[in-house]
PDB file of N, CA and C in Angstrom:
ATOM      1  N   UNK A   1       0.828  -1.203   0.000  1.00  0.00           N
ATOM      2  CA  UNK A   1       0.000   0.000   0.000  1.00  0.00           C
ATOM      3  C   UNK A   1       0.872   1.267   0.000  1.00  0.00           C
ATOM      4  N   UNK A   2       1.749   0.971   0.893  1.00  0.00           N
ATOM      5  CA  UNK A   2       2.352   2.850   0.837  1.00  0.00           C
ATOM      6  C   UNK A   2       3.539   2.461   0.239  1.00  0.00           C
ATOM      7  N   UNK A   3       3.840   1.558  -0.897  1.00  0.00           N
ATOM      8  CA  UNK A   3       5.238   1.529  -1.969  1.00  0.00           C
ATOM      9  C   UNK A   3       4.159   1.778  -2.950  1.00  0.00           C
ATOM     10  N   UNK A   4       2.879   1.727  -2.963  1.00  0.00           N
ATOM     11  CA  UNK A   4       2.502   2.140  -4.430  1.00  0.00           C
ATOM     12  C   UNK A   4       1.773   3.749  -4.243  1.00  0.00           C
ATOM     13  N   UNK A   5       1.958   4.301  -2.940  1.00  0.00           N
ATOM     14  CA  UNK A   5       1.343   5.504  -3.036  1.00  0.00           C
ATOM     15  C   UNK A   5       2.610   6.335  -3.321  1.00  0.00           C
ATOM     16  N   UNK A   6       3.720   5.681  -2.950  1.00  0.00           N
ATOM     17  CA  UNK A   6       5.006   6.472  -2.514  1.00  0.00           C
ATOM     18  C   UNK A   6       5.343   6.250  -4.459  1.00  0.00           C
ATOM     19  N   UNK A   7       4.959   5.312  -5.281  1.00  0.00           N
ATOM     20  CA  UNK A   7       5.217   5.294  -6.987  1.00  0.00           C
ATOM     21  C   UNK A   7       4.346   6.933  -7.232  1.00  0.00           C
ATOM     22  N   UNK A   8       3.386   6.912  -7.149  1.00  0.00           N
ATOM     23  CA  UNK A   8       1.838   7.845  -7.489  1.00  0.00           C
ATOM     24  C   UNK A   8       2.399   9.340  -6.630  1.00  0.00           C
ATOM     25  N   UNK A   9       3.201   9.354  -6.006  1.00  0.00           N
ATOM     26  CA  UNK A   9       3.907  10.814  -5.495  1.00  0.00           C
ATOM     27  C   UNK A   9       4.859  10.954  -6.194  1.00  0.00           C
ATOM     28  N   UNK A  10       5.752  10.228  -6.662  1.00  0.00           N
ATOM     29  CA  UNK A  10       7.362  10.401  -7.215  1.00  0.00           C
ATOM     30  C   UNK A  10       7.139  10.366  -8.477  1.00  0.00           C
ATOM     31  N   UNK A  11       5.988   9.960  -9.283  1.00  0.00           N
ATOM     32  CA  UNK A  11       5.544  10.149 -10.422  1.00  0.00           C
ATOM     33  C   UNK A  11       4.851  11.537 -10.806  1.00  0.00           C
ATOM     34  N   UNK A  12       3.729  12.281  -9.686  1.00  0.00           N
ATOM     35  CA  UNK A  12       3.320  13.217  -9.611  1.00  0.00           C
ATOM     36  C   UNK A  12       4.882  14.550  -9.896  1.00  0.00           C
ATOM     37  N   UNK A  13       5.715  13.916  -8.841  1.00  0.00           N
ATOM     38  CA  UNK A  13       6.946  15.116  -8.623  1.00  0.00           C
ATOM     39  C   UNK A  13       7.455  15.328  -9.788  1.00  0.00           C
ATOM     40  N   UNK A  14       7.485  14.182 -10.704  1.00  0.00           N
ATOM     41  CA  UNK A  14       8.575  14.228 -11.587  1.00  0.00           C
ATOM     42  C   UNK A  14       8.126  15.263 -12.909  1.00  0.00           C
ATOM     43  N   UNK A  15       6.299  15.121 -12.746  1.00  0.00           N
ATOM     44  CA  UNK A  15       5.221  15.552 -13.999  1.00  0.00           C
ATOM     45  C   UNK A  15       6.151  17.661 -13.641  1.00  0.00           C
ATOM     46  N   UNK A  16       6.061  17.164 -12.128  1.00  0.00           N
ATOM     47  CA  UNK A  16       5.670  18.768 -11.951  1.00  0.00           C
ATOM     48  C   UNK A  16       7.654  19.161 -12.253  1.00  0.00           C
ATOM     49  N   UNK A  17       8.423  18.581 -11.633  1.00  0.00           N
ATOM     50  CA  UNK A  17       9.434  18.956 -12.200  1.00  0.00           C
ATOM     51  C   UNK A  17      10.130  19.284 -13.368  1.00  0.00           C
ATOM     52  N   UNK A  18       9.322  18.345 -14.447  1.00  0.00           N
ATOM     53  CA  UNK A  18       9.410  18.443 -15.807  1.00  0.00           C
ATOM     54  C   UNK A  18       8.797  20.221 -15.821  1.00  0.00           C
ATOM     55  N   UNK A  19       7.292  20.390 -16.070  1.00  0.00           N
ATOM     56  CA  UNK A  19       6.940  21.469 -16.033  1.00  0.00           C
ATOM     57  C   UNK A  19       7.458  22.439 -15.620  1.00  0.00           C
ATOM     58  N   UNK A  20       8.371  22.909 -14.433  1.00  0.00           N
ATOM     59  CA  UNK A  20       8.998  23.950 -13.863  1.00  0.00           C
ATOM     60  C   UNK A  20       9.941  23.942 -14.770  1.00  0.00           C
ATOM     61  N   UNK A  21      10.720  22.703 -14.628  1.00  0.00           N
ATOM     62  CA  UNK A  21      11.958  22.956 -15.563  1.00  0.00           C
ATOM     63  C   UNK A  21      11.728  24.028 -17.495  1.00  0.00           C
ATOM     64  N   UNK A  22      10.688  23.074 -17.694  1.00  0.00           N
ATOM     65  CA  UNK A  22      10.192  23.917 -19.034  1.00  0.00           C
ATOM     66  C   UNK A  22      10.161  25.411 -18.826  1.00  0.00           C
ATOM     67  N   UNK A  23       9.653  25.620 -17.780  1.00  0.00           N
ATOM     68  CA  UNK A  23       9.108  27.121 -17.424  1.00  0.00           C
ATOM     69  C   UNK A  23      10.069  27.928 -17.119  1.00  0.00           C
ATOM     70  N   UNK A  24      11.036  27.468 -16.321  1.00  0.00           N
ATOM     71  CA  UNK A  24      11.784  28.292 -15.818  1.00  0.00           C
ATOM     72  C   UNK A  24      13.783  27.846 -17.137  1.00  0.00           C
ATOM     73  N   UNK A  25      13.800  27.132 -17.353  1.00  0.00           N
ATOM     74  CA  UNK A  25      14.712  26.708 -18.777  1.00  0.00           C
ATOM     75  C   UNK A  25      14.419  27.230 -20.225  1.00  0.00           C
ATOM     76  N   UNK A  26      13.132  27.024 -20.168  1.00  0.00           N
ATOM     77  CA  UNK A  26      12.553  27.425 -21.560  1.00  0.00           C
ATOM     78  C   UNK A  26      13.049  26.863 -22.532  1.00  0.00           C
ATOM     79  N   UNK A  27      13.696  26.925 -23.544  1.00  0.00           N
ATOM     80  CA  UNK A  27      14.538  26.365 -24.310  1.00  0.00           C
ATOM     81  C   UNK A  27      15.689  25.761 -24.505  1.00  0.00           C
ATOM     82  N   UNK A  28      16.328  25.793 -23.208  1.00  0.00           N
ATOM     83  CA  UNK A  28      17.664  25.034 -23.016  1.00  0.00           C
ATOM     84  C   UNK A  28      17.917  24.173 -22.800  1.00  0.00           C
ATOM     85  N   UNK A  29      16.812  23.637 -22.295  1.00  0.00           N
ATOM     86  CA  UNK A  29      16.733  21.799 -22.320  1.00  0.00           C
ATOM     87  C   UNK A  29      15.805  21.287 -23.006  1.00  0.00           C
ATOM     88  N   UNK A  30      15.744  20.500 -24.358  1.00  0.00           N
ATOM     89  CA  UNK A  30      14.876  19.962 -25.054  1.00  0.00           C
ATOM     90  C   UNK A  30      15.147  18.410 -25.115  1.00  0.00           C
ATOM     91  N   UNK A  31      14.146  18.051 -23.744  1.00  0.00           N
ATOM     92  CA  UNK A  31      13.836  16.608 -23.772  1.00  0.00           C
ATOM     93  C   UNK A  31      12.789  16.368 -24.939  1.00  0.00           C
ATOM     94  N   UNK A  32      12.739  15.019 -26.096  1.00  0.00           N
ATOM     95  CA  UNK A  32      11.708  14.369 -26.856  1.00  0.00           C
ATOM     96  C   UNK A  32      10.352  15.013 -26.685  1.00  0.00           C
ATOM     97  N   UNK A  33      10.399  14.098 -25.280  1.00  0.00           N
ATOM     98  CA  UNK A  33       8.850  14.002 -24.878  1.00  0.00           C
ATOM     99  C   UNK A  33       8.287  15.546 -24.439  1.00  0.00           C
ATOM    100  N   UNK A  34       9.000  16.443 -23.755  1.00  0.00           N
ATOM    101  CA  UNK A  34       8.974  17.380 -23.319  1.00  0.00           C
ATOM    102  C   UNK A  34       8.201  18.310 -24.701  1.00  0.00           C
ATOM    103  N   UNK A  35       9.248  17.961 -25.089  1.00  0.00           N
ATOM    104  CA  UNK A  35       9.454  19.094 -26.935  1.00  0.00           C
ATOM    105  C   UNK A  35       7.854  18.488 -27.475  1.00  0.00           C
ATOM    106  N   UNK A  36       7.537  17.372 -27.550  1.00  0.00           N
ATOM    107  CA  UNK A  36       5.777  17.308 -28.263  1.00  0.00           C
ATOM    108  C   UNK A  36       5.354  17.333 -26.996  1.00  0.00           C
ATOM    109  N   UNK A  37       5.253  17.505 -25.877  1.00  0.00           N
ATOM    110  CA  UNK A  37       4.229  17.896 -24.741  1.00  0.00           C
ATOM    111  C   UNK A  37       3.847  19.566 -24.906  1.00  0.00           C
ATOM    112  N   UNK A  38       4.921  20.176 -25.353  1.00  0.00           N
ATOM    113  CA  UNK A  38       4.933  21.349 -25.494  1.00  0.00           C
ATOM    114  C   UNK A  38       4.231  21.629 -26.577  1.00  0.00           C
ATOM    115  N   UNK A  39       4.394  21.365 -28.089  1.00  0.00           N
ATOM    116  CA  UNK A  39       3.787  21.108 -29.158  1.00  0.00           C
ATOM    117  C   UNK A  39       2.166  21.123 -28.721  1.00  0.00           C
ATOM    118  N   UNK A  40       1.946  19.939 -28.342  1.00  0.00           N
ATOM    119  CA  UNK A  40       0.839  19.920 -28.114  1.00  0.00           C
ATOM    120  C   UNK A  40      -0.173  21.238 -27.419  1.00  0.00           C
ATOM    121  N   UNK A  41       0.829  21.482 -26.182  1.00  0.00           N
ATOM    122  CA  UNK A  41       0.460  22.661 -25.494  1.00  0.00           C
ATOM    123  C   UNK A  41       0.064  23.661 -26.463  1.00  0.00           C
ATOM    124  N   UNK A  42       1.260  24.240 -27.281  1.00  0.00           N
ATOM    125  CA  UNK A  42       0.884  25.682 -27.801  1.00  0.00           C
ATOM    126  C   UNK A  42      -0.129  25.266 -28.967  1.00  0.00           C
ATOM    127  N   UNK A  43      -0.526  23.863 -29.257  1.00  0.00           N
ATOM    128  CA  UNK A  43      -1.256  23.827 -30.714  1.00  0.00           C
ATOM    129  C   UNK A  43      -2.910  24.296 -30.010  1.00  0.00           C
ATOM    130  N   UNK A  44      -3.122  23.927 -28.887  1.00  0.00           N
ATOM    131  CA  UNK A  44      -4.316  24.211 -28.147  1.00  0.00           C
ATOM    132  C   UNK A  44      -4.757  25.690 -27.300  1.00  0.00           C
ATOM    133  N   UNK A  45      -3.473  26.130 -26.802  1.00  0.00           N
ATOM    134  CA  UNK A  45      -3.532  27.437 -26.318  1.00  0.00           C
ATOM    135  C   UNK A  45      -1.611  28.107 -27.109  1.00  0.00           C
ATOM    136  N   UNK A  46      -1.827  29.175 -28.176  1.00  0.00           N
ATOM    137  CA  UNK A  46      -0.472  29.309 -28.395  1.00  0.00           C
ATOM    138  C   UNK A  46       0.186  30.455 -27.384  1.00  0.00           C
ATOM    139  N   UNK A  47       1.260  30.012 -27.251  1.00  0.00           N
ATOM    140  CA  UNK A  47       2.405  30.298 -26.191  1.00  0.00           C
ATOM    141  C   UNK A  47       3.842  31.715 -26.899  1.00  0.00           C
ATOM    142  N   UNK A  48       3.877  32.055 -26.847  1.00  0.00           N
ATOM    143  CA  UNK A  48       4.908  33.355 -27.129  1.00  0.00           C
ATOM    144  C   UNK A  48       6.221  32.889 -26.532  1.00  0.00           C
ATOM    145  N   UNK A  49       6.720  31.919 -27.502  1.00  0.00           N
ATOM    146  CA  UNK A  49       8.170  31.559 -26.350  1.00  0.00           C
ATOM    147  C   UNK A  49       9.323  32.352 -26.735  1.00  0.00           C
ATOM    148  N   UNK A  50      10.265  32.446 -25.724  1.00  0.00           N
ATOM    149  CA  UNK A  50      11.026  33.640 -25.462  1.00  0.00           C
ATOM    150  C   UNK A  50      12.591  33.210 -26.697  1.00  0.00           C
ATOM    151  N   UNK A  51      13.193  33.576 -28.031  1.00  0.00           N
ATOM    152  CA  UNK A  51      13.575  33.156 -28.104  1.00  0.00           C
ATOM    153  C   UNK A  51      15.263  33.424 -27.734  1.00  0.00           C
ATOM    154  N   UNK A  52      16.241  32.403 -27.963  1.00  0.00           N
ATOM    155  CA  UNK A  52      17.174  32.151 -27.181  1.00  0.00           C
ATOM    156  C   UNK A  52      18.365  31.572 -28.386  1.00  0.00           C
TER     157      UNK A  52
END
């Protein structure tokens, strides 16, 4: 029970770490998955990214 809540937190952390990192990196780190998560993002709401 609490090794699979403790998966479902460290999975949560990692969503949100990704995200900060995007936010606060912006373009300097282009992970795959990151790079079409983002895609996706601005195809639905577009985004003004800062360029670099």
């Amino acid at each position: 029970m609490r090794l699979k809540q403790k998966g479902k937190l460290a999975k949560l952390g990692e969503a949100l770490k990704r995200k900060k990192l995007l936010r606060s990196r912006g373009r300097q780190l282009i992970i795959p998955s990151l790079a079409a998560l983002e895609k996706e993002l601005s195809a639905t709401r577009p985004v003004r990214a800062p360029h670099e």
